[in-house]
Each structure stands twice: as structure tokens, then as C-alpha cells.
Protein backbone atom coordinates (compact mmCIF):
# COMPACT_ATOMS: atom_id res chain seq x y z
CA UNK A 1 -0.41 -22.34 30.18
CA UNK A 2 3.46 -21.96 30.04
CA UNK A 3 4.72 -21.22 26.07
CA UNK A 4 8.49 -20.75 25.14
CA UNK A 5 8.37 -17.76 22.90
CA UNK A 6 11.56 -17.60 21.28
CA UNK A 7 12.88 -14.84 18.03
CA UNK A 8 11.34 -16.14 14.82
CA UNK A 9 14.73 -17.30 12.85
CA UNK A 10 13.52 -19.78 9.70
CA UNK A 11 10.67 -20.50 7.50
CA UNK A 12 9.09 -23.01 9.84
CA UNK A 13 9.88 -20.91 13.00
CA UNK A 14 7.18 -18.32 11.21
CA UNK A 15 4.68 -21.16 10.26
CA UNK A 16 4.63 -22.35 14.45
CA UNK A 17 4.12 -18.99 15.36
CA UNK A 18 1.51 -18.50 13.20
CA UNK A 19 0.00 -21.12 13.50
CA UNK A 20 -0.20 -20.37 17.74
CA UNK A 21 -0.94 -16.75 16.82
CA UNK A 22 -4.41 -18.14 15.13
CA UNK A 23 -5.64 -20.43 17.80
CA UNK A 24 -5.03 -17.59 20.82
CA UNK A 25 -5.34 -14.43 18.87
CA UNK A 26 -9.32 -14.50 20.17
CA UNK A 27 -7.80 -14.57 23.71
CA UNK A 28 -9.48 -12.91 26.97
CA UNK A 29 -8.41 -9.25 27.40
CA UNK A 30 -5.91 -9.15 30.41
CA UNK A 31 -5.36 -13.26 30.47
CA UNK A 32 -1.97 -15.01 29.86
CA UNK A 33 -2.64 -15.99 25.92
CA UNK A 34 -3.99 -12.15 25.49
CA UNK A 35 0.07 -11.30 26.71
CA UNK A 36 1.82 -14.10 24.99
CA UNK A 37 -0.49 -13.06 21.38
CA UNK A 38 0.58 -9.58 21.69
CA UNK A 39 4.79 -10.44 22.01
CA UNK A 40 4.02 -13.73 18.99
CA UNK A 41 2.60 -10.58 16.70
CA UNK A 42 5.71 -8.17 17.60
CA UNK A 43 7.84 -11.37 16.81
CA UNK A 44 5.42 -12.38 13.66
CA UNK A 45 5.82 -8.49 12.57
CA UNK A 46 9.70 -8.27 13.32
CA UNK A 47 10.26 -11.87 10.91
CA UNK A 48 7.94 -10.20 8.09
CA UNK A 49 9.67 -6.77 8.09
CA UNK A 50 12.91 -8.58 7.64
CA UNK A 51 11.88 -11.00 5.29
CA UNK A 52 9.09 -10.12 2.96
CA UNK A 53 9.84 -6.72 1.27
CA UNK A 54 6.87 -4.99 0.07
CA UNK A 55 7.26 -2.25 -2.34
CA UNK A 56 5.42 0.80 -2.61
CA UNK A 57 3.05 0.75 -5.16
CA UNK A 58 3.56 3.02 -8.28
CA UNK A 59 2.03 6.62 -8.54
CA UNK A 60 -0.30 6.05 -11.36
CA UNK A 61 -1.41 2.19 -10.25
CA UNK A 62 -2.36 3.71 -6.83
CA UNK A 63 -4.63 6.75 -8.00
CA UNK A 64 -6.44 3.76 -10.59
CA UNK A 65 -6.91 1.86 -7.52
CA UNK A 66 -7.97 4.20 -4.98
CA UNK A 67 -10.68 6.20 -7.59
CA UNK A 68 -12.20 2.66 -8.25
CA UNK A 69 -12.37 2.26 -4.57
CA UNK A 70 -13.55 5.55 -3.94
CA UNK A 71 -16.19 5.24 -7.23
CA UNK A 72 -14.03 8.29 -8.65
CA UNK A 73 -14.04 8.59 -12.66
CA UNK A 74 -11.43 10.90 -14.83
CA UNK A 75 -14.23 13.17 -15.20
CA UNK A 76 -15.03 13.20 -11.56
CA UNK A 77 -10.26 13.83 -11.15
CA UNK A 78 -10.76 16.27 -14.07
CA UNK A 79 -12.95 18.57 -12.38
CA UNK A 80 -10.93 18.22 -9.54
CA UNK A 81 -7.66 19.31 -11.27
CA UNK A 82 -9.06 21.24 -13.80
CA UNK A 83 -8.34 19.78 -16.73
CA UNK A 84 -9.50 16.07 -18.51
CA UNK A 85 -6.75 16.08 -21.03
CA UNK A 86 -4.05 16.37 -18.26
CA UNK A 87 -5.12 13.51 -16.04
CA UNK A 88 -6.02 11.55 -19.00
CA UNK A 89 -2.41 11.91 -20.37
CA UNK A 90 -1.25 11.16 -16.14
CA UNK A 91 -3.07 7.69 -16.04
CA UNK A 92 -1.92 7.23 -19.58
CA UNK A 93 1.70 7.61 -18.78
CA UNK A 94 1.83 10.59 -21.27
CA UNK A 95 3.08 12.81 -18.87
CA UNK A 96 4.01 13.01 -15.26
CA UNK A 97 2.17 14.12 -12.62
CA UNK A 98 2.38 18.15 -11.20
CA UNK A 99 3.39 18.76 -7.72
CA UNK A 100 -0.05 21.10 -7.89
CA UNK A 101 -1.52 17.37 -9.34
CA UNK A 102 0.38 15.55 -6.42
CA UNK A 103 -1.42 17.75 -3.81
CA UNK A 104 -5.39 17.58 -4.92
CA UNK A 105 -4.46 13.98 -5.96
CA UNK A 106 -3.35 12.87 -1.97
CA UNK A 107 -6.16 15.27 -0.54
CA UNK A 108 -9.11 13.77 -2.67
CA UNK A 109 -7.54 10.20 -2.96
CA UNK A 110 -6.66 10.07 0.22
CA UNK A 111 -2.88 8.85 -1.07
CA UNK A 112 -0.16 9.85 1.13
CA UNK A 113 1.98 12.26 -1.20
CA UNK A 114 5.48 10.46 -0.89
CA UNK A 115 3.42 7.55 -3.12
CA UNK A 116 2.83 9.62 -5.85
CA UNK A 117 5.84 12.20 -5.78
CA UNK A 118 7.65 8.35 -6.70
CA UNK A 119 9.21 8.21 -10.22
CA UNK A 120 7.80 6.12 -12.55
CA UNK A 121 8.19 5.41 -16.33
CA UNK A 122 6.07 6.77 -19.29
CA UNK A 123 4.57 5.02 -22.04
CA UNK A 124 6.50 4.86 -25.33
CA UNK A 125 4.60 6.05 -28.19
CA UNK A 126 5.12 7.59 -31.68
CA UNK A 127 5.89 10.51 -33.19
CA UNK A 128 2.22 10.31 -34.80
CA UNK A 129 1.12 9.68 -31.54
CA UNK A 130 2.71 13.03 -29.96
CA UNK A 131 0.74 15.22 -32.27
């Protein structure tokens, strides 16, 4: 089996290629399609990294997501930090998080810090709401 692989350049160059990458990506270790899968996903990888920018996810929606993937509740962060007001007011948007917050936040979450030391706006609310 003898495949051109070439640099992925357009839209359909990226559909071929994945489309190849599916039927030999199940290839036998050490055989020719094993090879020629491993260069099509550092060409696959190489198209997506140029063309499909994914951002990194804001501070506050990444601590939501990982504590309901971890089965984590505000009381469960609140005992962790300390305090239920101040992680209530975090997730909330009332306030921004600590660097002390940052740290027990990426050790118990499991988030890597430079995700949640990202800016990120707070909630407008009232005057009567501030009191």
C-alpha cells in the first residue's frame, strides 16, 4: 500500500485526510498504515492548530464544570476554602477569585492555575444588591 501524504492546505484537503485517518487508524502496530496514521495525525493536528482556534475556557465556567464532574458542591469548595459566602460570591461573579482561592481551587479541581488566574468579567448588580 503506497499513499501520497502531502501538507493539509484547504477544507477538503482535511476532510481526505480524515477520512483515511478513520479507516487505518485501527492499523497493526509496526505495519505500513500504523506509520502512514501516525504522520496523517501530525498533519491532521498541524491543519487544526492553524485553523480552528480554541479558547481557553473562563475561570468561573471551568470550576462549575469540573465540581459537577468531580460531584463537588459549594459546600463541599466552601469547606475547602473556608468560607461559603466567598465562593458563592466567586461563581456568582460578585467578586474575583484570590490567588490563595486560585491555589486550593487548581489542587482540588484539578484546573491548571493559568485557567483560573484568567480575567474575566463580574456580574452587574445594584446598589441594593451590594448591601
Amino acid at each position: 500500500m503506497k499513499t501520497y501524504l502531502k501538507v493539509i492546505e484547504t477544507k477538503k484537503d482535511y476532510e481526505i485526510a480524515l477520512k483515511k485517518f478513520q479507516e487505518i487508524f485501527h492499523a497493526k502496530a509496526g505495519s505500513e498504515a500504523e506509520k502512514e496514521a501516525k504522520l496523517l495525525a501530525l498533519l491532521i493536528e498541524d491543519y487544526e492548530n492553524k485553523n480552528f482556534h480554541i479558547s481557553e475556557p473562563d475561570p468561573i465556567e471551568a470550576i462549575k464544570f469540573m465540581m459537577e464532574q468531580s460531584h463537588k458542591s459549594q459546600k463541599d469548595l466552601a469547606e475547602i476554602l473556608g468560607n461559603k459566602g466567598n465562593i458563592s460570591k466567586a461563581l456568582n461573579r460578585k467578586r474575583k477569585l484570590s490567588i490563595e482561592m486560585i491555589r486550593k481551587l487548581s489542587k482540588c479541581l484539578h484546573i491548571p492555575a493559568d485557567i483560573l488566574i484568567k480575567d474575566y468579567p463580574l456580574a452587574i448588580y445594584t446598589n441594593a444588591e451590594q448591601k
